[in-house]
N, C-alpha and C. Protein backbone atom coordinates (compact mmCIF):
# COMPACT_ATOMS: atom_id res chain seq x y z
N UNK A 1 124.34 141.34 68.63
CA UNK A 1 122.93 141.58 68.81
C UNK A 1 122.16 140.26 68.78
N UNK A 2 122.67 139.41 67.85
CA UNK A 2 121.97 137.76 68.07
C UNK A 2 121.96 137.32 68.88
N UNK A 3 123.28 137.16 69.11
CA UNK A 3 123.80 136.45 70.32
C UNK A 3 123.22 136.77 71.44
N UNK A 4 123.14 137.80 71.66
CA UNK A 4 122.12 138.23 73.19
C UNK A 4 120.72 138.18 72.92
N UNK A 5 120.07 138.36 71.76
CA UNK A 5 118.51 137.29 71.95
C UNK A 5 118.41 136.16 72.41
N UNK A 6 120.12 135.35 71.55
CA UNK A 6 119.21 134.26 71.40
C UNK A 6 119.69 133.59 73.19
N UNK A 7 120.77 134.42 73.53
CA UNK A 7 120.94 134.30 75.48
C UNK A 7 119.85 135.08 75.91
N UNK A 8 118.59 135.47 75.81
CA UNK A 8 117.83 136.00 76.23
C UNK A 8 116.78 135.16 76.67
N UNK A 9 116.37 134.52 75.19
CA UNK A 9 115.63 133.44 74.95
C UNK A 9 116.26 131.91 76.14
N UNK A 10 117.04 132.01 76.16
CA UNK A 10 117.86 130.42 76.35
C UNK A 10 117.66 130.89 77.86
N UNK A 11 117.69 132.28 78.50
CA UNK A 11 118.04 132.95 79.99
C UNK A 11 115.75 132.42 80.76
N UNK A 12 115.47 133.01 79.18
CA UNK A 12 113.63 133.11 79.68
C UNK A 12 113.09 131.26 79.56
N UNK A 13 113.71 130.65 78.63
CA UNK A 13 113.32 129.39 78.80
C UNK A 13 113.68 128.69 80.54
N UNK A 14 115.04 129.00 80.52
CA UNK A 14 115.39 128.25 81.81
C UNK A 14 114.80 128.59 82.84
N UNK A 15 114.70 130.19 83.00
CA UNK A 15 113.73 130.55 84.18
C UNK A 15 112.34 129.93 84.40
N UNK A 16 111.43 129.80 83.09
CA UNK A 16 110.20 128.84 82.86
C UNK A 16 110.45 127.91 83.04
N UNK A 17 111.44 126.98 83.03
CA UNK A 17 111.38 125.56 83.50
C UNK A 17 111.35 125.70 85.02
N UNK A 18 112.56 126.18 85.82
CA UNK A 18 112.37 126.58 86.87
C UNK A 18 111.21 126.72 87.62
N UNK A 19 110.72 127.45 86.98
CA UNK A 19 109.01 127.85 87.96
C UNK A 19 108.46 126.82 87.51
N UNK A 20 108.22 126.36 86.46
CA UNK A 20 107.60 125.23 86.01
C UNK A 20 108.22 123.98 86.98
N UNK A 21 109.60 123.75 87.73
CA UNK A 21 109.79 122.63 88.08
C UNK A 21 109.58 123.29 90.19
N UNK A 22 109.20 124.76 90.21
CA UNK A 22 109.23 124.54 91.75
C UNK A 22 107.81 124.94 91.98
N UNK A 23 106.77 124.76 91.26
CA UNK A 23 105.11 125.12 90.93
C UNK A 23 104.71 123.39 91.49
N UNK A 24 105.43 122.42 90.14
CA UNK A 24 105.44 120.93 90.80
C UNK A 24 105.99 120.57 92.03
N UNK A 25 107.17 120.79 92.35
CA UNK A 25 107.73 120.93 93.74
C UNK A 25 106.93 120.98 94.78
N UNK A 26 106.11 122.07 94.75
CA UNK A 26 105.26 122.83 95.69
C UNK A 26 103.67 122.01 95.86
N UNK A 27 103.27 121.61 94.24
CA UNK A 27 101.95 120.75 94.42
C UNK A 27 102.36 119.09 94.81
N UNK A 28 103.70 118.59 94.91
CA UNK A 28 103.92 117.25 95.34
C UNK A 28 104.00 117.16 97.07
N UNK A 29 104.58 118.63 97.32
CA UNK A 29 104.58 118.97 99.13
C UNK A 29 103.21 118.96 99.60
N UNK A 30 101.78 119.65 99.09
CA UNK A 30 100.86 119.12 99.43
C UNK A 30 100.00 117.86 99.23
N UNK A 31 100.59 117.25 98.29
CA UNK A 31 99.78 116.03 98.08
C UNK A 31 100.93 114.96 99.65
N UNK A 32 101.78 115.31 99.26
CA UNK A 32 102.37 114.29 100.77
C UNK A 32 101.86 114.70 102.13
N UNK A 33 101.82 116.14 101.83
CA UNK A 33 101.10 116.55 103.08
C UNK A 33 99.61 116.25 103.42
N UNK A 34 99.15 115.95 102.22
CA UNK A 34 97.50 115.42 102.58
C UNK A 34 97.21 113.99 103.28
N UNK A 35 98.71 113.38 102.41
CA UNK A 35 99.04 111.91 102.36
C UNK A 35 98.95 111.84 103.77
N UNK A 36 99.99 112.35 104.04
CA UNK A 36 100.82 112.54 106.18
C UNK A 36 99.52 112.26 106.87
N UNK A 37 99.23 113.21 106.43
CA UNK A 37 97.55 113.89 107.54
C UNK A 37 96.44 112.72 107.57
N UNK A 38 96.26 112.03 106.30
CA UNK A 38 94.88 110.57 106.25
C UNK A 38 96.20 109.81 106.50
N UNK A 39 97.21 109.19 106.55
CA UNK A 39 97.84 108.36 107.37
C UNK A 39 97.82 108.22 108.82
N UNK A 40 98.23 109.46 108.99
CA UNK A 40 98.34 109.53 110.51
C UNK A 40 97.01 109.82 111.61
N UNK A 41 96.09 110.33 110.60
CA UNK A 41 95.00 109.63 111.02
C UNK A 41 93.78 108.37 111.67
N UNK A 42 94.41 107.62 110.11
CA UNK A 42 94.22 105.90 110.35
C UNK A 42 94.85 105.24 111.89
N UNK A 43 96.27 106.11 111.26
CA UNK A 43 96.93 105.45 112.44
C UNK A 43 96.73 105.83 113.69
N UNK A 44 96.24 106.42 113.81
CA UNK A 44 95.67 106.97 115.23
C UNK A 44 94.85 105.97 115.64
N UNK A 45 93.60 106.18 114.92
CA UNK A 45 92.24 105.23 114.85
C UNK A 45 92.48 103.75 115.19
N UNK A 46 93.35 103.58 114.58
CA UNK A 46 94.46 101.97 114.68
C UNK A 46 94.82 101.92 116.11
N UNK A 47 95.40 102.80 116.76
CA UNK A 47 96.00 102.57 117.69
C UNK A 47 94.74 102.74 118.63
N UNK A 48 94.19 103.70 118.87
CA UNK A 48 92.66 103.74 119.85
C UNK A 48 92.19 102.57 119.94
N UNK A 49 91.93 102.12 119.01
CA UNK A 49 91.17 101.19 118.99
C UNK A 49 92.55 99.42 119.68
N UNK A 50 93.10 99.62 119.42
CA UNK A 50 94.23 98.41 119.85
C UNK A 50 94.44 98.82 121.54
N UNK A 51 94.01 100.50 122.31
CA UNK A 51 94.08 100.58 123.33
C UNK A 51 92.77 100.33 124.09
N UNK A 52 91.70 100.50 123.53
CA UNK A 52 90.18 100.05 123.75
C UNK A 52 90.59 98.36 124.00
N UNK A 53 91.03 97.45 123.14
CA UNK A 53 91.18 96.10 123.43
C UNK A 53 91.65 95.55 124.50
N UNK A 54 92.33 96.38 124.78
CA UNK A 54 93.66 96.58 125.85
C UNK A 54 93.25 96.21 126.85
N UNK A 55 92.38 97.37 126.88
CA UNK A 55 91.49 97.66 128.21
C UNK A 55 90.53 96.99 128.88
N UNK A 56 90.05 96.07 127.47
CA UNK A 56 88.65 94.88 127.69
C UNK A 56 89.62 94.20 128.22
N UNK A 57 90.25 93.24 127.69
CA UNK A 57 91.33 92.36 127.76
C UNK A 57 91.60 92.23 129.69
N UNK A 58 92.04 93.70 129.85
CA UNK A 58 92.59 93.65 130.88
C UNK A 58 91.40 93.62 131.75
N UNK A 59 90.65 94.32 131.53
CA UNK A 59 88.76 94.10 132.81
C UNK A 59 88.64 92.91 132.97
N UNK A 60 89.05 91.95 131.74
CA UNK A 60 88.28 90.65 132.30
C UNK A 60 89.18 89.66 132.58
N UNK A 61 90.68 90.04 132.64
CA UNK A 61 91.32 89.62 133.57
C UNK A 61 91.29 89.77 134.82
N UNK A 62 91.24 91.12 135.36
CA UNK A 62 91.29 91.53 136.55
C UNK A 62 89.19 90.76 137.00
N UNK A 63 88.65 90.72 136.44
CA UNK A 63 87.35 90.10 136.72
C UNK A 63 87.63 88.36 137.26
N UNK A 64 88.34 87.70 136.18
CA UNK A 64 88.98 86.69 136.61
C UNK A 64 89.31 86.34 137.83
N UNK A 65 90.39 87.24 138.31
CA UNK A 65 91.07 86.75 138.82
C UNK A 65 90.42 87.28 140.43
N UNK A 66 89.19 88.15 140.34
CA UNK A 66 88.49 88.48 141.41
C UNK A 66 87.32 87.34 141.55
N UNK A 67 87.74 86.15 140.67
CA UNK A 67 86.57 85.64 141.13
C UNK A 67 84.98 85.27 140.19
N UNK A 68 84.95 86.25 139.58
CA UNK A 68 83.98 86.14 138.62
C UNK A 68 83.91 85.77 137.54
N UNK A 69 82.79 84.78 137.11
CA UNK A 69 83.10 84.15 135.53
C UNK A 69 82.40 84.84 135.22
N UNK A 70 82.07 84.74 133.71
CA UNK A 70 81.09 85.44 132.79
C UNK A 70 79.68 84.82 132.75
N UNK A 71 79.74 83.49 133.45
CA UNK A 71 77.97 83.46 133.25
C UNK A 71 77.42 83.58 134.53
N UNK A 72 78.09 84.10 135.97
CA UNK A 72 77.93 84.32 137.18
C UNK A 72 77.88 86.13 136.96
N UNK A 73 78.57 86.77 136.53
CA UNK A 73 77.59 87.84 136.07
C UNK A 73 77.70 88.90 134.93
N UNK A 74 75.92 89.07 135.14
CA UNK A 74 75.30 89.42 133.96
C UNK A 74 76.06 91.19 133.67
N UNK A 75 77.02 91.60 134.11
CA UNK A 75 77.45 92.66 133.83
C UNK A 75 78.36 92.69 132.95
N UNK A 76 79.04 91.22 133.13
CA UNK A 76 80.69 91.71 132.34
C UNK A 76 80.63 91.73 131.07
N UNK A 77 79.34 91.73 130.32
CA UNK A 77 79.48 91.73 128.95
C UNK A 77 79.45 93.58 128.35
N UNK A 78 79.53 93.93 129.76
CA UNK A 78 79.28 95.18 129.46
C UNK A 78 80.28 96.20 129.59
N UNK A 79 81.78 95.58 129.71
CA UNK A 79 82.63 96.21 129.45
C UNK A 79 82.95 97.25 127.91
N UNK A 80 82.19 96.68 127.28
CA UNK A 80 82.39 97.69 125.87
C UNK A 80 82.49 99.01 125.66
N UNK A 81 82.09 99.29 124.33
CA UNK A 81 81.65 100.93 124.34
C UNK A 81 80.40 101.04 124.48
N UNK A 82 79.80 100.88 125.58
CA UNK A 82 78.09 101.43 125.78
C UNK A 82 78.23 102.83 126.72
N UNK A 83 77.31 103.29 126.58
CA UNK A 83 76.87 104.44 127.54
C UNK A 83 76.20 104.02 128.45
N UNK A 84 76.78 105.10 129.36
CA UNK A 84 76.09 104.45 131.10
C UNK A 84 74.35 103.68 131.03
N UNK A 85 73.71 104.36 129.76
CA UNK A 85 72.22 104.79 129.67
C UNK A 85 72.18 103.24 129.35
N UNK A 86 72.39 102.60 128.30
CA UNK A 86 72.97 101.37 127.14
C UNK A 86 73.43 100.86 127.95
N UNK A 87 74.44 100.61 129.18
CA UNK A 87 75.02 99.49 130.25
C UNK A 87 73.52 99.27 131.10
N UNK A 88 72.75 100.38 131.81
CA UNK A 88 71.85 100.40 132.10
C UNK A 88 70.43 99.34 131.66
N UNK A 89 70.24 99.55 130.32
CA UNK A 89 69.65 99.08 129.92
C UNK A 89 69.66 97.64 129.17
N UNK A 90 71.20 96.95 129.22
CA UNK A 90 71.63 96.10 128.87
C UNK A 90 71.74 95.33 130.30
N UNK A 91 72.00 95.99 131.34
CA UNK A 91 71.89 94.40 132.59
C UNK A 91 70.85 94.61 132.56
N UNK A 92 69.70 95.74 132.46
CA UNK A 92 68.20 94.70 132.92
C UNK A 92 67.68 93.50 131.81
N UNK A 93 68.08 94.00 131.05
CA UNK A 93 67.62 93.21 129.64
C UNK A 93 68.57 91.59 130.68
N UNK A 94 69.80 91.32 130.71
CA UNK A 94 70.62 90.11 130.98
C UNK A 94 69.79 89.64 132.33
N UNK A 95 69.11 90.83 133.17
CA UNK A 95 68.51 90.37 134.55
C UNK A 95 67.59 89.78 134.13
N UNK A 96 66.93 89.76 133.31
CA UNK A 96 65.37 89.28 132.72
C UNK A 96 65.90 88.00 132.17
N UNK A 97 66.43 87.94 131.43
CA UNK A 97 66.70 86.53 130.81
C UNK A 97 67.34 85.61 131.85
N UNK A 98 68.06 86.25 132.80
CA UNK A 98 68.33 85.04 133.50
C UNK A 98 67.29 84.89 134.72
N UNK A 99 65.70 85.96 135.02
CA UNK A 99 64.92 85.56 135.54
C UNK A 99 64.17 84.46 134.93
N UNK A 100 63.61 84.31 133.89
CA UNK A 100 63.36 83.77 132.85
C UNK A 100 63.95 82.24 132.61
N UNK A 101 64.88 82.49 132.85
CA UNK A 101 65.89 81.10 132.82
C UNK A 101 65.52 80.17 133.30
N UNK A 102 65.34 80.64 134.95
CA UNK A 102 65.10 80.47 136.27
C UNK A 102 63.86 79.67 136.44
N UNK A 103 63.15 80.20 135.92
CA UNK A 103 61.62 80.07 135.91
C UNK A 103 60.99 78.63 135.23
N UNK A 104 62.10 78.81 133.81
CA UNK A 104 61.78 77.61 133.08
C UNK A 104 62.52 76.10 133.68
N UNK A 105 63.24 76.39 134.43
CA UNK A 105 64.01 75.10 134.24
C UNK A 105 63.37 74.73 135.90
């Protein structure tokens, strides 16, 4: 009759560790999984952005090699991230200053 309490006891402890060790199990799978998710995030962001460079890089090669420097024209600074509205409003702004230029010298 002892003997099987006290294997009762020894049967209910182990099972509590158990749950107790696959409860942690289970909260370390979402913390890596949160981990995964803002990593691979960054890394995304990381990489967009290294393909955005890419892309300048390559415009003002191919600008180069067509011929055009950068102070012959007032557009190529406008390869960036602007909006059509913002490219728009950025060559007149570069047209003015180099009317301006013009004027003074």
């Amino acid at each position: 009759m002892w003997n099987s309490l006290k294997l009762d006891k020894r049967l209910q402890e182990v099972e509590r560790r158990c749950d107790d060790a696959e409860r942690q199990f289970k909260q370390l799978q979402l913390e890596w999984d949160s981990t995964y998710d803002k990593l691979r995030a960054v890394v995304q962001r990381i990489a967009k952005r290294a393909e955005r460079n890419v892309e300048i890089v390559e415009g003002k090669e191919v600008a180069e090699r067509e011929g055009f420097s950068a102070a012959s024209s007032p557009t190529d600074g406008l390869t960036g991230p602007l909006t059509p509205r913002a490219r728009s409003i950025q060559a007149k702004i570069l047209a003015r200053r180099a009317m301006f230029k013009g004027q003074t010298q």
